[in-house]
Protein backbone atom coordinates (compact mmCIF):
# COMPACT_ATOMS: atom_id res chain seq x y z
CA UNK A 1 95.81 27.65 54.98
CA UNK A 2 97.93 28.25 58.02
CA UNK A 3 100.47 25.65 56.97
CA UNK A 4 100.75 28.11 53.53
CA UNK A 5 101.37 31.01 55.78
CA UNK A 6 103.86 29.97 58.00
CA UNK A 7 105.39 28.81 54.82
CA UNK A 8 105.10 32.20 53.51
CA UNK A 9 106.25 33.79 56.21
CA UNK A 10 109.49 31.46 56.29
CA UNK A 11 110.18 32.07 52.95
CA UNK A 12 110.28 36.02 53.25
CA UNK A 13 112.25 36.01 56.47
CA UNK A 14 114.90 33.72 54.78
CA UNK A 15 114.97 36.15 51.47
CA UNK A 16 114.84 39.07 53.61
CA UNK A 17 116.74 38.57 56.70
CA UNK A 18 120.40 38.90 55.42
CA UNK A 19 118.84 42.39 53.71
CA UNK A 20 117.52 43.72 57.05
CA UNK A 21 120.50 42.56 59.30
CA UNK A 22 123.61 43.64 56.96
CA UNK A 23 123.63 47.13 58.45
CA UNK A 24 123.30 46.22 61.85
CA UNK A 25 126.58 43.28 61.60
CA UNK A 26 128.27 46.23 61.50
CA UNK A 27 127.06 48.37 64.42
CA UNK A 28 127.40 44.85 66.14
CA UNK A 29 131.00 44.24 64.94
CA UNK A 30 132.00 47.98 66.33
CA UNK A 31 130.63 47.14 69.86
CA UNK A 32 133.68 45.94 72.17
CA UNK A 33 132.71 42.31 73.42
CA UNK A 34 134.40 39.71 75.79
CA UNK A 35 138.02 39.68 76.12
CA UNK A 36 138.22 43.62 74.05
CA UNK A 37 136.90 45.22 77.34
CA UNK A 38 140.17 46.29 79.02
CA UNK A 39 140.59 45.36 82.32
CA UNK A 40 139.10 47.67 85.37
CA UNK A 41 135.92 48.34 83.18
CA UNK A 42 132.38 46.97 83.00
CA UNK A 43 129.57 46.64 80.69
CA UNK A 44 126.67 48.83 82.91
CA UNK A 45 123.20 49.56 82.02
CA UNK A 46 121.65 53.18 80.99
CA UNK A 47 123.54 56.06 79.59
CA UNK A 48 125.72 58.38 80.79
CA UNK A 49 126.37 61.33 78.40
CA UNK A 50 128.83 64.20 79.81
CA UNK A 51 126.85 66.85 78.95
CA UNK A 52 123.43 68.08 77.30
CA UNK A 53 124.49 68.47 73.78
CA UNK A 54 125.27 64.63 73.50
CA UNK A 55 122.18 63.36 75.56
CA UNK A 56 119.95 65.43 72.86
CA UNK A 57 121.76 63.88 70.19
CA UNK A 58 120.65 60.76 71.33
CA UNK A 59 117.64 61.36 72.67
CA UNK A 60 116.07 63.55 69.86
CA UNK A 61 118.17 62.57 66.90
CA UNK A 62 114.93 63.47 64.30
CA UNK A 63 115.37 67.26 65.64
CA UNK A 64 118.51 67.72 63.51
CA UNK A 65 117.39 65.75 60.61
CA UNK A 66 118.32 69.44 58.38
CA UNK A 67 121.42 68.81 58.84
CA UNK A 68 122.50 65.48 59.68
CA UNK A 69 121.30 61.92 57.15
CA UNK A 70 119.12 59.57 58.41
CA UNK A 71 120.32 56.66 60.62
CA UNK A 72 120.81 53.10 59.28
CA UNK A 73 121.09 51.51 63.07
CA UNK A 74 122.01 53.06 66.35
CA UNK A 75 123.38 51.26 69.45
CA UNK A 76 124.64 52.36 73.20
CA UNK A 77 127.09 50.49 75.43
CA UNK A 78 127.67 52.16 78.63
CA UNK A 79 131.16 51.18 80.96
CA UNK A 80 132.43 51.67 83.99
CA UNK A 81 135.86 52.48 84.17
CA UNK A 82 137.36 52.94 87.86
CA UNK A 83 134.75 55.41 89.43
CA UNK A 84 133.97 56.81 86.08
CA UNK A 85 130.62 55.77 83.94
CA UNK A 86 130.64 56.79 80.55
CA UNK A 87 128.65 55.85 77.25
CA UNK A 88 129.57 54.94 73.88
CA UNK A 89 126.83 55.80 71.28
CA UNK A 90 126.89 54.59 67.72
CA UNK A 91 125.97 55.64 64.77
CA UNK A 92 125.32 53.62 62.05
CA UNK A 93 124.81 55.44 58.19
CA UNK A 94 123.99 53.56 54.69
CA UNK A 95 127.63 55.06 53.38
CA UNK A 96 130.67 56.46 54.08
CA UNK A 97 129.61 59.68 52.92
CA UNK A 98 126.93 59.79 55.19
CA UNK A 99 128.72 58.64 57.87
CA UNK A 100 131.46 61.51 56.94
CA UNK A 101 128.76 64.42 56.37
CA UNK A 102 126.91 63.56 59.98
CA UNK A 103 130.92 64.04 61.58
CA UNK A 104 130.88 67.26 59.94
CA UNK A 105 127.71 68.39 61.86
CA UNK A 106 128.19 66.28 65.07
CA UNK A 107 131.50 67.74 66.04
CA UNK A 108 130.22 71.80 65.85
CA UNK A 109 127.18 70.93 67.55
CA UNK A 110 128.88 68.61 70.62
CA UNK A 111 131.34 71.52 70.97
CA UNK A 112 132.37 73.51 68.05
CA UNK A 113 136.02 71.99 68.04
CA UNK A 114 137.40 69.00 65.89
CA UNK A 115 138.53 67.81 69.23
CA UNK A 116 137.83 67.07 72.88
CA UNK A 117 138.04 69.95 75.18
CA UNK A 118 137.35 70.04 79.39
CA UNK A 119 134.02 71.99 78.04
CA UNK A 120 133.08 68.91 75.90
CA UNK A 121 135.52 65.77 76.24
CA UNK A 122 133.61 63.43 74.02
CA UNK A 123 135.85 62.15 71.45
CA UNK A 124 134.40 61.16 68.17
CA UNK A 125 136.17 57.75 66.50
CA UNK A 126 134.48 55.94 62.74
CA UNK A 127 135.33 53.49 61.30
CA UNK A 128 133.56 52.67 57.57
CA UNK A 129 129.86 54.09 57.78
CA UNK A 130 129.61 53.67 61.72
CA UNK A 131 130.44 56.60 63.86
CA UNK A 132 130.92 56.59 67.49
CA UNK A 133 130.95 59.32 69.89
CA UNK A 134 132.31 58.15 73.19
CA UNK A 135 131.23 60.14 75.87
CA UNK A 136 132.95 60.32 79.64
CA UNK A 137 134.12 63.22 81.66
CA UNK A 138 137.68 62.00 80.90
CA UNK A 139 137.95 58.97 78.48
CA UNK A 140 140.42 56.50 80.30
CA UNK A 141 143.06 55.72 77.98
CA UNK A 142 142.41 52.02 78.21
CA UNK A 143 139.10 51.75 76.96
CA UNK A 144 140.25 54.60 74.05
CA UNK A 145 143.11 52.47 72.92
CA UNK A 146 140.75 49.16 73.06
CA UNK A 147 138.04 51.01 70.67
CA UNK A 148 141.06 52.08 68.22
CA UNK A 149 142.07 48.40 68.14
CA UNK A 150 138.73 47.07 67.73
CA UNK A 151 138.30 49.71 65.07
CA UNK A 152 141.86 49.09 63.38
CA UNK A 153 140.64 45.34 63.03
CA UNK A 154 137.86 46.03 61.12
CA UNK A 155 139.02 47.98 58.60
CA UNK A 156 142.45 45.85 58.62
CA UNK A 157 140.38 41.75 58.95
CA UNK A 158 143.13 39.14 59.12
């Protein structure tokens, strides 16, 4: 009997697995690793969002479920960047569309403008259905230009 189950059990997790972890290669894939993190920055732990409107975002996603689709995956990676600690949250979506209708109501409510601003300098970058919103006081240009690469790669595979 418990030779049938584990059996069982193997057999689902083999059928299922690639079904369950296909949305979250991408998150993954998004994250800088190794040799992408520019020099003079550091993988930290917790979170550092700038200001209130991005920490409730993350915290309390389900509150603006009206106007924003559901989440496929999420994922933080926090740096340090010269005296500077910053996060990077992502946003994972089951489709472009998704991804491009939760930008729509992201940027208003981190700020109201379809860019940074000193009032609210997180920058929003996507690439496919995964959206990031990068959030330090002032992003360093380093770790901006190694998330556009990393991003540029995956839409652009060699």
């Amino acid at each position: 009997m418990h030779r049938k189950m584990v059996i069982s059990i193997w057999i689902l997790c083999a059928v299922a697995a690639p079904f369950c972890a296909s949305g979250t290669d991408k998150l993954d894939a998004a994250m800088l690793q190794g040799s992408e993190i520019p020099k003079g920055c550091t993988v930290i732990d917790g979170k550092y969002a700038t200001d209130l409107q991005t920490q409730n975002l993350d915290q309390h996603y389900e509150l603006y479920k009206s106007m924003l689709p559901p989440l496929s995956g999420r994922q933080t990676q926090s740096f340090k960047c010269g005296k500077q600690k910053g996060t990077i949250f992502y946003y994972e979506y089951a489709s472009e569309a998704d991804r491009a209708q939760a930008e729509r109501g992201i940027r208003p409510l981190l700020g109201g403008e379809d860019h940074a601003t000193p009032e609210h300098p997180e920058r929003i970058e996507h690439v496919e259905n995964v959206l990031l919103v990068v959030s330090f006081e002032k992003v360093p240009g380093v770790l901006l230009a190694a998330i556009r690469a990393k991003l540029q790669r995956i839409m652009n595979p060699t």
